[in-house]
C-alpha atoms as a PDB file:
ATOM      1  CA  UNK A   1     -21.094 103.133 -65.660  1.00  0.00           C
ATOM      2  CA  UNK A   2     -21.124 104.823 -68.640  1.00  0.00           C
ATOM      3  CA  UNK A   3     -20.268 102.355 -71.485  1.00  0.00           C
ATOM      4  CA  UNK A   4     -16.817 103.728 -73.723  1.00  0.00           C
ATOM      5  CA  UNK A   5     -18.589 105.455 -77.188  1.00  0.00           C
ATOM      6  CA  UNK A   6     -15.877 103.065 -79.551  1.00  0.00           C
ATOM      7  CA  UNK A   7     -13.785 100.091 -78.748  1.00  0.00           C
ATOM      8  CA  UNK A   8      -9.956 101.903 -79.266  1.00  0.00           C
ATOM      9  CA  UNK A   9      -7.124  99.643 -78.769  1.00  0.00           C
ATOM     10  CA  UNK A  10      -4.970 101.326 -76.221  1.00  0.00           C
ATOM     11  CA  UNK A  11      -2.915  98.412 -74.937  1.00  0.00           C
ATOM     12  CA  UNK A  12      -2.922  94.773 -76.481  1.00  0.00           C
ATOM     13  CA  UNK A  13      -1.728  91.877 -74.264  1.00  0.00           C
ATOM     14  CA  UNK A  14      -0.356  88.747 -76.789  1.00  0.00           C
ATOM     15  CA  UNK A  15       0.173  85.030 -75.906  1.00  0.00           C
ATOM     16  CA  UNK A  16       1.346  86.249 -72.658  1.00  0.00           C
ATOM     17  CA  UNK A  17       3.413  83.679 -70.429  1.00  0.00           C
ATOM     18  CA  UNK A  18       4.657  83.820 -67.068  1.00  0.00           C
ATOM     19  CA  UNK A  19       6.989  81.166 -65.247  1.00  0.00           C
ATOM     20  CA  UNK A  20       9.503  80.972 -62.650  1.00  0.00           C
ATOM     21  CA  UNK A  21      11.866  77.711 -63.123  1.00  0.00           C
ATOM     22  CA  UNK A  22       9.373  75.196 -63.096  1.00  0.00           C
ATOM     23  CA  UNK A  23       5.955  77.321 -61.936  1.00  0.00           C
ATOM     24  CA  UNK A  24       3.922  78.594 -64.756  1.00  0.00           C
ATOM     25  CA  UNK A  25       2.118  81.292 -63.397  1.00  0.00           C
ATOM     26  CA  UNK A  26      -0.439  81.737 -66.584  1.00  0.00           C
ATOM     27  CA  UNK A  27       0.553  81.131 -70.138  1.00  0.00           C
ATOM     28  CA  UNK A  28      -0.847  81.868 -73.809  1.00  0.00           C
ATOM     29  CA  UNK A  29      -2.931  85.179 -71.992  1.00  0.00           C
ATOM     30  CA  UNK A  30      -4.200  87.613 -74.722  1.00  0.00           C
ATOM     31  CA  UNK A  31      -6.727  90.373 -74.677  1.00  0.00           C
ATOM     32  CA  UNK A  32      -7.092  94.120 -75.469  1.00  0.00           C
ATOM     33  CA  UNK A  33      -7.722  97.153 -73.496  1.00  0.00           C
ATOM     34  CA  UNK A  34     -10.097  99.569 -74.979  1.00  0.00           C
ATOM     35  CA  UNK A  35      -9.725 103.311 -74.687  1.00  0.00           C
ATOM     36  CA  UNK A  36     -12.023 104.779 -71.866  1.00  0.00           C
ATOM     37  CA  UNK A  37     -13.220 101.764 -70.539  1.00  0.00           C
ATOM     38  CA  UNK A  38     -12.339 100.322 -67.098  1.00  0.00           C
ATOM     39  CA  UNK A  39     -11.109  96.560 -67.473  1.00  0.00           C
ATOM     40  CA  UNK A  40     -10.894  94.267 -64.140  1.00  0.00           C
ATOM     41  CA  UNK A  41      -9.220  91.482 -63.561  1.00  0.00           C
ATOM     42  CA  UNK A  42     -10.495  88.698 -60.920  1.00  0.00           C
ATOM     43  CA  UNK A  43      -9.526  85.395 -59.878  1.00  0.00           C
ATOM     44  CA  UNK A  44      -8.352  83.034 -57.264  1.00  0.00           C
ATOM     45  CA  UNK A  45      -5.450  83.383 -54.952  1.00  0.00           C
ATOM     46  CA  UNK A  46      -2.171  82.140 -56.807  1.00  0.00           C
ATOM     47  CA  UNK A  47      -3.451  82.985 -60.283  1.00  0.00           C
ATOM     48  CA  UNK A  48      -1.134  85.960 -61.512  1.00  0.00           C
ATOM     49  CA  UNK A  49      -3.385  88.686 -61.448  1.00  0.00           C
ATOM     50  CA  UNK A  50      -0.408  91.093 -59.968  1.00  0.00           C
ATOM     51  CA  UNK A  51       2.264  89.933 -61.850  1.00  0.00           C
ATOM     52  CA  UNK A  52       0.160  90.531 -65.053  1.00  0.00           C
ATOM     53  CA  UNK A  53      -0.328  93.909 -63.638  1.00  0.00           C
ATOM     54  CA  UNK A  54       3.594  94.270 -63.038  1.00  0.00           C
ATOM     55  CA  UNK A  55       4.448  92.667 -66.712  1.00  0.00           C
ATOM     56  CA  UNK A  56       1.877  95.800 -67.994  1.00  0.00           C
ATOM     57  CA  UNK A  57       3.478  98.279 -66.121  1.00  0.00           C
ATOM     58  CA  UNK A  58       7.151  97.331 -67.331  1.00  0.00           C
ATOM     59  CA  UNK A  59       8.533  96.432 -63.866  1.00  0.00           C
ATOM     60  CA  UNK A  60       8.537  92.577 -64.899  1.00  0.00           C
ATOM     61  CA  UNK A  61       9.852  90.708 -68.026  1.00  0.00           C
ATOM     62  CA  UNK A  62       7.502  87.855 -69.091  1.00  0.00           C
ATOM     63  CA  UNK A  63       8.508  84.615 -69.965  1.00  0.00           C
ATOM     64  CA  UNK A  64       7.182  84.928 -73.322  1.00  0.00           C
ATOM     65  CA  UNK A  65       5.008  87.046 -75.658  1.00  0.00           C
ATOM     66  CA  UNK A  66       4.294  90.924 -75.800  1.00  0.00           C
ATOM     67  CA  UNK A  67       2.299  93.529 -74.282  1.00  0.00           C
ATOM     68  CA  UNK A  68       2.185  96.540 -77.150  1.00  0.00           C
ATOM     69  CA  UNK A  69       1.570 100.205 -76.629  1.00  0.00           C
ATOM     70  CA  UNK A  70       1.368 102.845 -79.554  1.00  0.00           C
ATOM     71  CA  UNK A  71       2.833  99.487 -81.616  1.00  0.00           C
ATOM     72  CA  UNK A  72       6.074  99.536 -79.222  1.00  0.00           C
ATOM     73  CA  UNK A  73       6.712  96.174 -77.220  1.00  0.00           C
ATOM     74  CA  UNK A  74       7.168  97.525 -73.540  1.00  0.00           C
ATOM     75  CA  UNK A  75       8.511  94.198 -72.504  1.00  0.00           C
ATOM     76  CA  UNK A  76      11.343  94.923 -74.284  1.00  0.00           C
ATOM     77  CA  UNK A  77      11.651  98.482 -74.712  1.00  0.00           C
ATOM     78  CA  UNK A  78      14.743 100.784 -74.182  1.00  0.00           C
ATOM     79  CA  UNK A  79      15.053 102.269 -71.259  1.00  0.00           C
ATOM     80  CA  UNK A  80      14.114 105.455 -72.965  1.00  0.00           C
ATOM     81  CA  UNK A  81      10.865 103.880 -74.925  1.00  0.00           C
ATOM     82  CA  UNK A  82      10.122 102.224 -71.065  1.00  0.00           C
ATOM     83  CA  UNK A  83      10.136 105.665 -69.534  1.00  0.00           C
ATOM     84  CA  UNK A  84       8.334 107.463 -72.226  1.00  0.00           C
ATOM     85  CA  UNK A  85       5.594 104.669 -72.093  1.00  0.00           C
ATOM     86  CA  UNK A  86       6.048 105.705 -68.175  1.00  0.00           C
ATOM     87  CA  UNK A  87       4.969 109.075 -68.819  1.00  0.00           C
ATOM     88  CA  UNK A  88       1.334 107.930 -70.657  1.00  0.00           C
ATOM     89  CA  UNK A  89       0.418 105.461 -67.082  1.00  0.00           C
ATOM     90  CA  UNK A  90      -0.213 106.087 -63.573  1.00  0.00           C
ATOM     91  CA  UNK A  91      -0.395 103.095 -60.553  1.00  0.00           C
ATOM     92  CA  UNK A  92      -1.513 102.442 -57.440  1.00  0.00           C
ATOM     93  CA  UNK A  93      -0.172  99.875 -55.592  1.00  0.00           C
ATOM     94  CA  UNK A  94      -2.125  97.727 -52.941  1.00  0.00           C
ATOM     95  CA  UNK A  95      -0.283  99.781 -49.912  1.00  0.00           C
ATOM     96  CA  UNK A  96      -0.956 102.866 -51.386  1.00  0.00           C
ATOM     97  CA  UNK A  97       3.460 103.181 -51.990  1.00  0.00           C
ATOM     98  CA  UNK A  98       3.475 106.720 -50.406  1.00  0.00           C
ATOM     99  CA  UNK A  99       6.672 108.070 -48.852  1.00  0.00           C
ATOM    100  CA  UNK A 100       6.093 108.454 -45.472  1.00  0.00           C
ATOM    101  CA  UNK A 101       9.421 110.687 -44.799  1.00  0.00           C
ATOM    102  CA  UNK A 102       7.376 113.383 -47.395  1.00  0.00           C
ATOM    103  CA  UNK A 103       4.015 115.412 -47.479  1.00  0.00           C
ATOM    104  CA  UNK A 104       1.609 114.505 -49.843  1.00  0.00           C
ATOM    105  CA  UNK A 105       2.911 117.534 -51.916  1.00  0.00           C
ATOM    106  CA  UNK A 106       6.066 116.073 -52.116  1.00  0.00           C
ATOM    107  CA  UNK A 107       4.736 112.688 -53.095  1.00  0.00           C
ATOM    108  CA  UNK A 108       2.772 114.585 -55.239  1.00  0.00           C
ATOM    109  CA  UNK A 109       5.422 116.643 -57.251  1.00  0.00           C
ATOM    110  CA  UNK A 110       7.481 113.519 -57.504  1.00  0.00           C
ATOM    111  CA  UNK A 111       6.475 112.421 -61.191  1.00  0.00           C
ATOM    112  CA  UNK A 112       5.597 116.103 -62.352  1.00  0.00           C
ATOM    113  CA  UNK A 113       9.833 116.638 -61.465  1.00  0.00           C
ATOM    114  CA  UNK A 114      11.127 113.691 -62.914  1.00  0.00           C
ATOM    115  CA  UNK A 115       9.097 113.859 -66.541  1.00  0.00           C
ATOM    116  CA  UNK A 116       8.299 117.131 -66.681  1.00  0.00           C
ATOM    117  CA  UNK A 117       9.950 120.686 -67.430  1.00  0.00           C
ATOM    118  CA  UNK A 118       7.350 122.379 -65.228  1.00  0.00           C
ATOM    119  CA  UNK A 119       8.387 125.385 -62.979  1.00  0.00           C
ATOM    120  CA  UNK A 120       7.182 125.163 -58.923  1.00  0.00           C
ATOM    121  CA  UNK A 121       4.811 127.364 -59.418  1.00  0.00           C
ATOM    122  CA  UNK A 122       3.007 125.053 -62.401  1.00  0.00           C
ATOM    123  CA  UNK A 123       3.562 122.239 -60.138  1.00  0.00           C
ATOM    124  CA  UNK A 124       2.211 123.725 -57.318  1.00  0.00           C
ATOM    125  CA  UNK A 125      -1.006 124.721 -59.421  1.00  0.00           C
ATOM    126  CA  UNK A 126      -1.314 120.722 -60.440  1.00  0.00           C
ATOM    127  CA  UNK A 127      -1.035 119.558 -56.893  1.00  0.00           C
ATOM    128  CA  UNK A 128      -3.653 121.261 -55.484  1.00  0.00           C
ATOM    129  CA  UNK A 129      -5.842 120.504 -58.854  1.00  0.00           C
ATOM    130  CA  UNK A 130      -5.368 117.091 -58.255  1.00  0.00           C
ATOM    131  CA  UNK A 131      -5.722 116.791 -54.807  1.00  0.00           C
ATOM    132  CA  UNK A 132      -9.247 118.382 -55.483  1.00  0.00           C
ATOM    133  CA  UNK A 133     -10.351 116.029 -57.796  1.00  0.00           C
ATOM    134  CA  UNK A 134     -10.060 113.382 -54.836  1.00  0.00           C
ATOM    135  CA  UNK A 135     -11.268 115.630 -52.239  1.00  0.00           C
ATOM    136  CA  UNK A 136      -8.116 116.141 -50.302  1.00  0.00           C
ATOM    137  CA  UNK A 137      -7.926 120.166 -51.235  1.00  0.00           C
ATOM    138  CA  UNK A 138      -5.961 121.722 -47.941  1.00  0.00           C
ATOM    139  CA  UNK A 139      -3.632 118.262 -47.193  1.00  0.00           C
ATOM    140  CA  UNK A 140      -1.005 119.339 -49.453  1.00  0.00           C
ATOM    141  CA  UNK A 141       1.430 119.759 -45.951  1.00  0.00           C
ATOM    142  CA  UNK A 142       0.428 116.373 -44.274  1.00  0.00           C
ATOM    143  CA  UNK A 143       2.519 113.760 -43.912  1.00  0.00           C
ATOM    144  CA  UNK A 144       0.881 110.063 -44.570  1.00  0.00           C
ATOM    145  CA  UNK A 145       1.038 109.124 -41.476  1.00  0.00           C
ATOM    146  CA  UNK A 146      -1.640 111.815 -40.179  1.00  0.00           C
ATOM    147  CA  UNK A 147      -4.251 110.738 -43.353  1.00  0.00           C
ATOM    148  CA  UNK A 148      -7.080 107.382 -42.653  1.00  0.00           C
ATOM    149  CA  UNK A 149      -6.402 104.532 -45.086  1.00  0.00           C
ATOM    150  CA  UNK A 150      -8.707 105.831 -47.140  1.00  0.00           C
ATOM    151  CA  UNK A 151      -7.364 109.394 -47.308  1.00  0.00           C
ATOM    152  CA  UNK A 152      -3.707 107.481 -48.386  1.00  0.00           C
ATOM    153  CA  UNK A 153      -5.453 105.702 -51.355  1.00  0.00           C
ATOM    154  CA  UNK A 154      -6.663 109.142 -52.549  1.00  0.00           C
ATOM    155  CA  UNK A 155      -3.623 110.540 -51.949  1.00  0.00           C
ATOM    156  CA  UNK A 156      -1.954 107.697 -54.034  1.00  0.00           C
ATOM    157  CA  UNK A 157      -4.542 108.467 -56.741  1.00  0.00           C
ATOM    158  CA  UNK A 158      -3.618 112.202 -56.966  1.00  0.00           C
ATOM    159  CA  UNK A 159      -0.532 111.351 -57.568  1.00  0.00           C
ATOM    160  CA  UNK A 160      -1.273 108.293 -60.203  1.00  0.00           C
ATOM    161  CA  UNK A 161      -3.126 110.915 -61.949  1.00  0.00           C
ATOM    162  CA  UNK A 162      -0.582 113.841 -61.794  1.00  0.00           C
ATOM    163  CA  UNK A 163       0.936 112.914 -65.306  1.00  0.00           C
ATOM    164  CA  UNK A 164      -2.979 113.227 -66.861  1.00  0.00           C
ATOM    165  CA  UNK A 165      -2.555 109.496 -67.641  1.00  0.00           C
ATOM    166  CA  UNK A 166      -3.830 107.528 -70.624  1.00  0.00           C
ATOM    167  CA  UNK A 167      -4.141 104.730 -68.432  1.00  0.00           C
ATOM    168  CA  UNK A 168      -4.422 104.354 -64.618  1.00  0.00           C
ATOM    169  CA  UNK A 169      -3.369 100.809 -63.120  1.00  0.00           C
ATOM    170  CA  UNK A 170      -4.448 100.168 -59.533  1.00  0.00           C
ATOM    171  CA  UNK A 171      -3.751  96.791 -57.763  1.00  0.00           C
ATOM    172  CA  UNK A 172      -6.607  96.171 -54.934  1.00  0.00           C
ATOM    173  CA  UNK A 173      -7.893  99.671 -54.536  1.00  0.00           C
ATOM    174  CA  UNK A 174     -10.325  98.557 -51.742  1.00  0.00           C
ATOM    175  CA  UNK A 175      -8.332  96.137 -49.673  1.00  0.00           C
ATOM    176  CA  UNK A 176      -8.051  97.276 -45.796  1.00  0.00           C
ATOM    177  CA  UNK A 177     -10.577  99.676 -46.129  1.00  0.00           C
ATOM    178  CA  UNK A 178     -14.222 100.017 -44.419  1.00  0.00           C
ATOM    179  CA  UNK A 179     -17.202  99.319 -46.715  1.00  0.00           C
ATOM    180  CA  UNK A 180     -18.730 102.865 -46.449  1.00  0.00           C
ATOM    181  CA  UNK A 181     -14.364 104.289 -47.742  1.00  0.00           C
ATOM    182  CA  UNK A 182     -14.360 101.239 -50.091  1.00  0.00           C
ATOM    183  CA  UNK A 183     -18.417 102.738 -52.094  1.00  0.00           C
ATOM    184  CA  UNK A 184     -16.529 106.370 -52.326  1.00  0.00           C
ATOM    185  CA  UNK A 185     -13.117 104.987 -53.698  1.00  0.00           C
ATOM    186  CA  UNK A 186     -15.825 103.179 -56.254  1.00  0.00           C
ATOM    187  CA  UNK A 187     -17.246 106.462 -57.012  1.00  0.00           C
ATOM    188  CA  UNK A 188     -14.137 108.521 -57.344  1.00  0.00           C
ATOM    189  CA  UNK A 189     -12.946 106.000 -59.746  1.00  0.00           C
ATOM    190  CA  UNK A 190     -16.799 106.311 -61.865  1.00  0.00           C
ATOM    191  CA  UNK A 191     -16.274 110.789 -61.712  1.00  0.00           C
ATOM    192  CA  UNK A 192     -12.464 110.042 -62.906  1.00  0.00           C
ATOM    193  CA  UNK A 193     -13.420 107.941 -66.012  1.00  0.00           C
ATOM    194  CA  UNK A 194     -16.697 109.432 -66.876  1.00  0.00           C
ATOM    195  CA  UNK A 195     -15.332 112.687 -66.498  1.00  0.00           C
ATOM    196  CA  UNK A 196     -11.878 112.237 -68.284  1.00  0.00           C
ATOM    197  CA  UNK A 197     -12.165 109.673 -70.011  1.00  0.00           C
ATOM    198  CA  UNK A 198      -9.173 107.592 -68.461  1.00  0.00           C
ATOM    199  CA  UNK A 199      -8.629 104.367 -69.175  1.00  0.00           C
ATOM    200  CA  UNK A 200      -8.672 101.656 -66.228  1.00  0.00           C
ATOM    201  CA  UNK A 201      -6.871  98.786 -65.563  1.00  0.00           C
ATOM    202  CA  UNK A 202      -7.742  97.480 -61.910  1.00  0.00           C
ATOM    203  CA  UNK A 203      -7.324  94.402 -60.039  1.00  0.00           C
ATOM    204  CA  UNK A 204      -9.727  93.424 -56.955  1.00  0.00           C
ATOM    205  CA  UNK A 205     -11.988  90.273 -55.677  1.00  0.00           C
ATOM    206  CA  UNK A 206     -14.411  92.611 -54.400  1.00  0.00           C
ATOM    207  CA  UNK A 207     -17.822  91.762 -55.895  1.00  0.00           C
ATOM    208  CA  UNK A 208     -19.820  95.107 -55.403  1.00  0.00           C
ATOM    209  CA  UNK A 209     -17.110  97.075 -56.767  1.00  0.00           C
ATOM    210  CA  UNK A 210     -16.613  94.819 -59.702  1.00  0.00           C
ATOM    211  CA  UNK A 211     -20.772  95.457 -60.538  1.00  0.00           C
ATOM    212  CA  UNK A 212     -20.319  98.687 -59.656  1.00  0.00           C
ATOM    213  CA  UNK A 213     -17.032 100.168 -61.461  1.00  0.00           C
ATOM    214  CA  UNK A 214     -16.282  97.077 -64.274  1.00  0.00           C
ATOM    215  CA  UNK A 215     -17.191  97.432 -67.755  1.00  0.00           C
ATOM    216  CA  UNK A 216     -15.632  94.635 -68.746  1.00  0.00           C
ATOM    217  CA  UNK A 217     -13.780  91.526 -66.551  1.00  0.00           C
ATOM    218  CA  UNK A 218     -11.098  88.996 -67.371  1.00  0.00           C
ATOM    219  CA  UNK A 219     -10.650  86.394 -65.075  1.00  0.00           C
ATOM    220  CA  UNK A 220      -7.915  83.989 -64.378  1.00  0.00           C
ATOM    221  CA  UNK A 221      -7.425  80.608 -62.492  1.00  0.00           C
ATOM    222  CA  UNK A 222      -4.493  79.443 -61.291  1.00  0.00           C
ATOM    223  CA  UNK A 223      -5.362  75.688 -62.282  1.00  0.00           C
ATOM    224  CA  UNK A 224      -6.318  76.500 -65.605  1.00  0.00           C
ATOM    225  CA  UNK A 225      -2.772  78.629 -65.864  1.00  0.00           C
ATOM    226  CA  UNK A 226      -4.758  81.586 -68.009  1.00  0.00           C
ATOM    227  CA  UNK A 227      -7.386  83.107 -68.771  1.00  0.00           C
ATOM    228  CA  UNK A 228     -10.932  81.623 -68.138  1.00  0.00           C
ATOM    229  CA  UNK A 229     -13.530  83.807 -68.956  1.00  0.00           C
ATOM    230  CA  UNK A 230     -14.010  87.606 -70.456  1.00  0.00           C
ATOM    231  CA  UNK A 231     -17.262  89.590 -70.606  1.00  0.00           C
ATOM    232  CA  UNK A 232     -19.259  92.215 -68.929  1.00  0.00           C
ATOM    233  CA  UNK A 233     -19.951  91.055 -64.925  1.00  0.00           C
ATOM    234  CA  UNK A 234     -23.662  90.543 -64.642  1.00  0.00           C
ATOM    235  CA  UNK A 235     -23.283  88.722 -68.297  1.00  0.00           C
ATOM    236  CA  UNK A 236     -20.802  86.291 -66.616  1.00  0.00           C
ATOM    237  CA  UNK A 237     -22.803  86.188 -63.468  1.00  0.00           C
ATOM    238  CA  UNK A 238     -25.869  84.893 -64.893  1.00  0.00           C
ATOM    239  CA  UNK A 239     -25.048  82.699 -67.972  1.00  0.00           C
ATOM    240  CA  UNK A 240     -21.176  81.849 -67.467  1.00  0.00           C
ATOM    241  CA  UNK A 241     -21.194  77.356 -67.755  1.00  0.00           C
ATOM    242  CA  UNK A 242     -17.785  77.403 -65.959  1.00  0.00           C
ATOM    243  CA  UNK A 243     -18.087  76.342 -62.856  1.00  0.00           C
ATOM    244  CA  UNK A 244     -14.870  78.748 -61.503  1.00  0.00           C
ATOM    245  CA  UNK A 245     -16.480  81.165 -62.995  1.00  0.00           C
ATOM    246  CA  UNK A 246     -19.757  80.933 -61.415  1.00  0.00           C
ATOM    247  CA  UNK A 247     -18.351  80.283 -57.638  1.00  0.00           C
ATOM    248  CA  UNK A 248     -16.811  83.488 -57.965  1.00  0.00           C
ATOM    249  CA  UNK A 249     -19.475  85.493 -59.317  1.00  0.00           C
ATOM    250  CA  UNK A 250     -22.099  83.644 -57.013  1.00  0.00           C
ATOM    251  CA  UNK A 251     -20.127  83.357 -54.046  1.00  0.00           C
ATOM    252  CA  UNK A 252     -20.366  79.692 -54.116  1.00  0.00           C
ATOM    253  CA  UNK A 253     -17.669  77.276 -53.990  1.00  0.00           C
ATOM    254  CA  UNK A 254     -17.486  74.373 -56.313  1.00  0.00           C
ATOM    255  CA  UNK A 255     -16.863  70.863 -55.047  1.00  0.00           C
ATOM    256  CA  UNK A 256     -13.764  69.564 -53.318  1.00  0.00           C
ATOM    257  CA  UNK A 257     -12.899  73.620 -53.118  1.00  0.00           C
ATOM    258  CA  UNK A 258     -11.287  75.053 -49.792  1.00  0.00           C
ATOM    259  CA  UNK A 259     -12.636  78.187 -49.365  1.00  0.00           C
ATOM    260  CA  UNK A 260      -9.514  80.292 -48.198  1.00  0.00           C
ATOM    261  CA  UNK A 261      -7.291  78.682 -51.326  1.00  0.00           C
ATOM    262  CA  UNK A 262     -10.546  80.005 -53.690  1.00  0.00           C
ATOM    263  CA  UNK A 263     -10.943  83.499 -52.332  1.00  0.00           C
ATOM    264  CA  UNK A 264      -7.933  84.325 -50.776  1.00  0.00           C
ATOM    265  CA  UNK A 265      -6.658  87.698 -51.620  1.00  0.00           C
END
């Protein structure tokens, strides 16, 4: 991966807490994310790596502190500041979040139509640029239900990326897929920054992705109710003290640690 040319504050994350009644999820979480670069978080099962995905995105309120975008709070934006901040992301959710009642074109065309002023034909003309940029040129008329698991992810990336997005969420891009889909999701996601420069935010456990797509990591532990570590992978692979840190990098569990608990998706 090509390493982002300056470090531009896109999004900033500030003493973020997360609790329901008595369950702190994480508290006191704060970090950046830098323009062009592709941040991942990792961590055990039970540690809030989705819901601090959902709290960036806007579709959660936190507990406490702020997540900031252009200098506007997005936690508690207007509804009108919320869906212009809308307009500047694209996500992918875990199950891919395609309607299945509508073609891929219709999935598609759903976020050109509802922030844009764009005629069919203009729309049309995006669709079938995007769907080329993930190698589904000619599925424009298929329904979900005809496409491979891997073919819906793509899908749900064309459509992520239909708004030319300053920053692209995706929440376990690889999970349910083969390991041969899983390496060309990884590369699709290396053309897509490399060649436009979008910024990442992604969340997986998957190791050889992580080396592969990750230019920087945050990781956070559900004991420690935060944020653990933060650094570039094979830098927290090979001199990270923590012992979390180093079971999941190494694939080793610490002491007294069930296995399914640690690495459970």
């Amino acid at each position: 991966m090509t390493e982002p040319s300056e470090k531009k504050t896109v999004l900033s994350v500030k003493n973020l807490t997360q609790r329901f009644d008595d369950n702190i999820v994480f508290e006191d979480v704060s970090f950046d994310v830098y323009q062009g670069e592709v941040l991942v978080i990792v961590g055990g099962s039970g540690c809030g790596k989705s819901t601090l995905l959902k709290i960036m995105i806007g579709l959660q309120k936190p507990y406490a502190g702020q997540v900031l975008y252009q200098g506007t709070d997005i936690t508690r934006a207007s509804d009108e500041a919320l869906n212009e901040y809308r307009k500047n992301i694209g996500v992918l959710f875990q199950s891919g979040a395609l309607f299945s009642s509508m073609s891929i074109k219709e999935n598609i065309a759903l976020p050109l139509q509802e922030y844009t002023d764009l005629d069919a034909d203009t729309i049309d003309r995006v669709i079938r640029m995007k769907l080329g940029m993930v190698n589904l040129a000619g599925y424009e008329n298929h329904n979900p239900s005809e496409l491979s698991g891997g073919m819906k992810k793509r899908a749900g990336i064309a459509r992520a990326m239909a708004l030319d997005p300053r920053v692209l969420f995706l929440d376990e891009l690889s999970a349910g897929l083969d390991p041969i889909t899983a390496v060309e999701l990884d590369d699709l996601i290396i053309k897509t920054n490399e060649a436009l420069g979008t910024t990442m935010v992604i969340v997986t456990h998957e190791l050889e992705s992580i080396y592969k797509i990750a230019h920087r990591v945050l990781m956070l532990d559900k004991e420690a109710r935060g944020m653990i570590a933060e650094g570039r992978p094979l830098e927290l692979k090979e001199n990270a003290t923590d012992p979390r840190v180093r079971s999941f990098f190494l694939r080793q569990l610490p002491e007294n640690q069930d296995e399914q608990r640690f690495y459970a998706d």
